[in-house]
Protein backbone atom coordinates (compact mmCIF):
# COMPACT_ATOMS: atom_id res chain seq x y z
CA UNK A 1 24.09 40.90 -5.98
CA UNK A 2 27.58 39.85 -7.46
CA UNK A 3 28.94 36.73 -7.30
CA UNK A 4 32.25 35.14 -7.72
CA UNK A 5 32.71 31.54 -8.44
CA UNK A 6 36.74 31.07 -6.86
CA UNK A 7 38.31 27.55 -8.29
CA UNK A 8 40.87 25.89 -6.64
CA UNK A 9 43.21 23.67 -7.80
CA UNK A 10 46.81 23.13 -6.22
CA UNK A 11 46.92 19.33 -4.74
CA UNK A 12 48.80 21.01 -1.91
CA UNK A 13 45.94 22.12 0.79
CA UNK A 14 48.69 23.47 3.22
CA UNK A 15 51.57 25.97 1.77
CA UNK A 16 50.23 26.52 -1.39
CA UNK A 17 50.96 29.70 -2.75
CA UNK A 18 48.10 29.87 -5.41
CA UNK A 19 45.38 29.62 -2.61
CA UNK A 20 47.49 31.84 -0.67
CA UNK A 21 47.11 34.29 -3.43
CA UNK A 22 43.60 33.51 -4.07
CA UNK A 23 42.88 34.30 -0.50
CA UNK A 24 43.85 37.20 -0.56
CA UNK A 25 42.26 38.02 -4.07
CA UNK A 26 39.08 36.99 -2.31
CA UNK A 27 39.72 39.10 0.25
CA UNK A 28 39.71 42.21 -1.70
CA UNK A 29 36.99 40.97 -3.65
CA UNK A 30 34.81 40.99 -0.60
CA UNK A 31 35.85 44.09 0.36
CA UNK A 32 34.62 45.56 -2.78
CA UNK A 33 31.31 43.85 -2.91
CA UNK A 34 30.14 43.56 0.42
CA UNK A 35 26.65 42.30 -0.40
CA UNK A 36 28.28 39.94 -3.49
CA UNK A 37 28.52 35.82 -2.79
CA UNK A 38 31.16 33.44 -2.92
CA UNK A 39 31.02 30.31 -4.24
CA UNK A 40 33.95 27.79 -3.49
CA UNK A 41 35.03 24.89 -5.51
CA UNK A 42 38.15 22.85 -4.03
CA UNK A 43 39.22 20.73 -6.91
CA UNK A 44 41.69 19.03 -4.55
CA UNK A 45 38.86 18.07 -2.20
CA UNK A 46 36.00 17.56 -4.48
CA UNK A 47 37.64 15.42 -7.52
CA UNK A 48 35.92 15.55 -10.69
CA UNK A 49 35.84 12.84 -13.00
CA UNK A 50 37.37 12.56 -16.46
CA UNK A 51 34.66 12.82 -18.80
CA UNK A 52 34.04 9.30 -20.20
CA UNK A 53 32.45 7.58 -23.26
CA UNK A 54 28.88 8.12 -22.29
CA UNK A 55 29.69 11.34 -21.10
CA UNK A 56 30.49 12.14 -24.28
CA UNK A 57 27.94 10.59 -25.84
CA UNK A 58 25.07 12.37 -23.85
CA UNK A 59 26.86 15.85 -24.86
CA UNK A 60 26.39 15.50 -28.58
CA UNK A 61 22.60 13.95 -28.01
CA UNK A 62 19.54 15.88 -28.33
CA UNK A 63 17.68 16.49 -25.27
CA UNK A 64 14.34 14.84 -25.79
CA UNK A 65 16.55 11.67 -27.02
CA UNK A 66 19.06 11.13 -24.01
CA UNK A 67 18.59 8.02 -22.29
CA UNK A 68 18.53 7.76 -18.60
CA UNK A 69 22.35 6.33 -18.63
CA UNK A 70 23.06 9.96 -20.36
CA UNK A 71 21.48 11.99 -18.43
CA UNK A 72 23.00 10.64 -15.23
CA UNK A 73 26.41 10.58 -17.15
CA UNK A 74 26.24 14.60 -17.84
CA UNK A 75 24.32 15.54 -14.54
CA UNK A 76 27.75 16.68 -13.22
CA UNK A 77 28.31 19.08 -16.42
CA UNK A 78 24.97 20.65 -15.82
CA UNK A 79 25.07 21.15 -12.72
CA UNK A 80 28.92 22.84 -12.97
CA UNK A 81 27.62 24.86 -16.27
CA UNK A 82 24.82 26.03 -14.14
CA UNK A 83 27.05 27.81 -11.50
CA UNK A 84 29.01 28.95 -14.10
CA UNK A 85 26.24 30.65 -15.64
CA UNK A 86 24.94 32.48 -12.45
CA UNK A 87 27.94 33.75 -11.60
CA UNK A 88 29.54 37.25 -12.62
CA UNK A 89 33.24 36.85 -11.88
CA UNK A 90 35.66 34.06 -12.05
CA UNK A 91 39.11 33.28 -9.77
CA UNK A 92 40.69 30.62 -11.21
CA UNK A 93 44.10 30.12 -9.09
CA UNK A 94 46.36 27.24 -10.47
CA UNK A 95 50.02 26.25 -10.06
CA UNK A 96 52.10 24.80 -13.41
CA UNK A 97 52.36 21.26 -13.42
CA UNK A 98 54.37 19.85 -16.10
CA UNK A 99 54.72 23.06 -18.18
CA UNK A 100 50.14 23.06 -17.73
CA UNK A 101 47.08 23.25 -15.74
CA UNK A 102 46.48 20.42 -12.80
CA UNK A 103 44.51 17.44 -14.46
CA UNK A 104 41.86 18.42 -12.02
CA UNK A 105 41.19 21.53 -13.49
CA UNK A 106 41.72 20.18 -16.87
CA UNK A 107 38.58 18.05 -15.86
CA UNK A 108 36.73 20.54 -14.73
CA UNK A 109 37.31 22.20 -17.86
CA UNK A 110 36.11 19.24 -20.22
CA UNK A 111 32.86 19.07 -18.36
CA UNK A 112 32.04 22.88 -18.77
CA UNK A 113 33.22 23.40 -22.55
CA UNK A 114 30.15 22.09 -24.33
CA UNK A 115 28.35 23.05 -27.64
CA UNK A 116 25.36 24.28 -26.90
CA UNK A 117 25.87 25.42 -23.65
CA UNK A 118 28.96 27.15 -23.31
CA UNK A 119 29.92 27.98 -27.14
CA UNK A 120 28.22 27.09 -30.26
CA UNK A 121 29.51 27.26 -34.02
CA UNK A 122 28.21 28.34 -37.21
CA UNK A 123 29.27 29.12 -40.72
CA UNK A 124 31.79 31.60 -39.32
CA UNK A 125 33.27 28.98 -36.63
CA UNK A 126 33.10 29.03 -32.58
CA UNK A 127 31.72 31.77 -30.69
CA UNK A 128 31.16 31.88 -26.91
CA UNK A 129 27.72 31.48 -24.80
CA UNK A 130 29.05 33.03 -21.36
CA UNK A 131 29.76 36.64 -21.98
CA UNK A 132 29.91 39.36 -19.36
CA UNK A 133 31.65 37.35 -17.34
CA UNK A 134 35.15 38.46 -16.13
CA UNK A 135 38.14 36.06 -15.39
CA UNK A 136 40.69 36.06 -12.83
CA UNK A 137 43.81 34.02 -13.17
CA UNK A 138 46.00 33.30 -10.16
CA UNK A 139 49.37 31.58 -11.39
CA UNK A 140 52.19 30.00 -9.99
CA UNK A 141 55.55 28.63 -11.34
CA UNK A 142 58.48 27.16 -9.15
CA UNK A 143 60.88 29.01 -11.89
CA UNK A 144 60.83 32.46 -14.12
CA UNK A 145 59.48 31.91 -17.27
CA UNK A 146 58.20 35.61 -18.50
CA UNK A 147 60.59 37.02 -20.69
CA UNK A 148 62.51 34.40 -20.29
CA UNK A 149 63.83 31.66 -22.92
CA UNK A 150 61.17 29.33 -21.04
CA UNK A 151 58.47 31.49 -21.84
CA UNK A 152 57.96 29.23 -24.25
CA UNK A 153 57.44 26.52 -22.22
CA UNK A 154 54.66 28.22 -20.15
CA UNK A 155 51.39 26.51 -21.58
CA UNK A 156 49.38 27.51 -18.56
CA UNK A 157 48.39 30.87 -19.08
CA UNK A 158 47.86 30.61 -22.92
CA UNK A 159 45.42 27.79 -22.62
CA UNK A 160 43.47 29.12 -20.05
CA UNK A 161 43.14 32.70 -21.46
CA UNK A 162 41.97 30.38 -24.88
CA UNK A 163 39.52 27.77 -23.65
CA UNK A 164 38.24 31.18 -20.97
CA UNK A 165 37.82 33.17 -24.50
CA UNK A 166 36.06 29.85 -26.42
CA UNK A 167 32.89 29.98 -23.85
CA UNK A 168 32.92 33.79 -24.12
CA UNK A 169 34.51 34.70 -21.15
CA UNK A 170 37.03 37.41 -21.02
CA UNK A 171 40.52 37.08 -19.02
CA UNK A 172 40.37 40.42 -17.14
CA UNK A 173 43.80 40.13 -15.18
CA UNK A 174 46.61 37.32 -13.98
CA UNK A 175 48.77 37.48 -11.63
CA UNK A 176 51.51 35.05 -11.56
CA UNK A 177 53.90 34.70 -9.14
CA UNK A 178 57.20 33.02 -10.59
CA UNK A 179 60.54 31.90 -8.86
CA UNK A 180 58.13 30.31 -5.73
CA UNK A 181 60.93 27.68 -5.61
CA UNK A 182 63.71 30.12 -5.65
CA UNK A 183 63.86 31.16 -1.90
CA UNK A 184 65.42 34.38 -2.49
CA UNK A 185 62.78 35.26 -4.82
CA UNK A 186 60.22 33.96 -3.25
CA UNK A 187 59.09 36.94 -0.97
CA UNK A 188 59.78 39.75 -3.18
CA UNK A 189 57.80 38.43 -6.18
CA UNK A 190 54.85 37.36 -3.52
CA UNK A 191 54.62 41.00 -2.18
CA UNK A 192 54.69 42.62 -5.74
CA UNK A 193 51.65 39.86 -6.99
CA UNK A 194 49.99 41.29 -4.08
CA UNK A 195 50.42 44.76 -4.48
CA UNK A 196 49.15 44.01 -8.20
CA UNK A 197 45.93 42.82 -6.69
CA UNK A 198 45.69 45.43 -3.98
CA UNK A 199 45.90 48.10 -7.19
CA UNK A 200 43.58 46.40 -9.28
CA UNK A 201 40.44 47.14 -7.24
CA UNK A 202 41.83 50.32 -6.13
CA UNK A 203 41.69 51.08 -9.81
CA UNK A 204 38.26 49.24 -10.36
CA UNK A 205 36.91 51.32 -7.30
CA UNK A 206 38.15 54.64 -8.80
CA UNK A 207 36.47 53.68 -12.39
CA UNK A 208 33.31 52.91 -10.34
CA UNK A 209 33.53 57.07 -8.67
């Protein structure tokens, strides 16, 4: 049985266009893998703590050694790198916030990304510890950045496509929807994301025949 691990992240519950989009990712998702499971994190409604000192700490202790102040301080990281590791595909749907990812999600991020458990290093430098997993990115900017003079701005997708690749995970596909602030553009570009997704599992369907 599949299973797809869908993060949320907009602080916007109502009207947000990057759960809008997810939705409907989902959606398809379902319809493609009728016996897969969903598993729902709402980053808005379940906040995850910065990482702090003992955090820390308890990552870069060995196992037998970790006091009981560690282990309760990195229970949360297990538990997240857990579902992480039992699931198959990712949908990761964020909006830009100050030219990057919410701080939620950047959170959620620092609890997951641990030597040892999600990449390792050697004498050749990092490799990854989740792979066959496939990534989803949902995106959202209030202006037009691709091809664009502020494409250079756009720290979003790069850094999520990077810290995806450093556990081993692949980015299969994003779909951004720009100009979400721009009325005019608004529905157009929101039609052709979804068409994007609509063709994706057509396509994934047809390499599956």
């Amino acid at each position: 049985m599949r299973k797809l691990l869908r993060i949320d992240c907009s602080s916007r519950i109502v009207g947000s266009h990057s759960r809008a989009l997810a939705d409907y990712f989902e959606k398809n998702w379902v319809k493609a893998n009728p016996d897969g499971d969903v598993v729902y994190l709402d980053l808005a409604k379940k906040q995850i703590p910065h990482i702090q000192n003992q955090t820390i700490e308890g990552f870069y202790t060995p196992h037998g050694q970790l006091s009981p102040e560690h282990k309760k301080a990195t229970a949360l990281s297990d538990k997240l790198i857990e579902e992480l590791k039992f699931t198959d595909d990712i949908l990761i749907s964020s909006p830009l916030y100050n030219l990057n990812i919410p701080s939620n999600l950047k959170a959620y991020l620092d609890h997951v990304v641990r030597v040892g458990h999600t990449f390792n290093v050697n004498e050749k430098g990092y490799y990854g510890l989740l792979e066959n997993k496939s990534a989803f990115l949902v995106t959202v900017k209030g202006g037009s950045y691709k091809d664009t003079y502020m494409e250079q701005y756009d720290f979003q997708e790069p850094y999520l496509r990077a810290i995806l690749g450093h556990m081993g995970i692949k980015t299969r596909e994003i779909f951004s929807l720009e100009g979400s602030s721009d009325a005019k553009l608004l529905e157009h570009n929101k039609i052709a994301v979804q068409n994007s997704i609509a063709l994706s599992f057509k396509k994934q369907n047809n390499d599956i025949k």
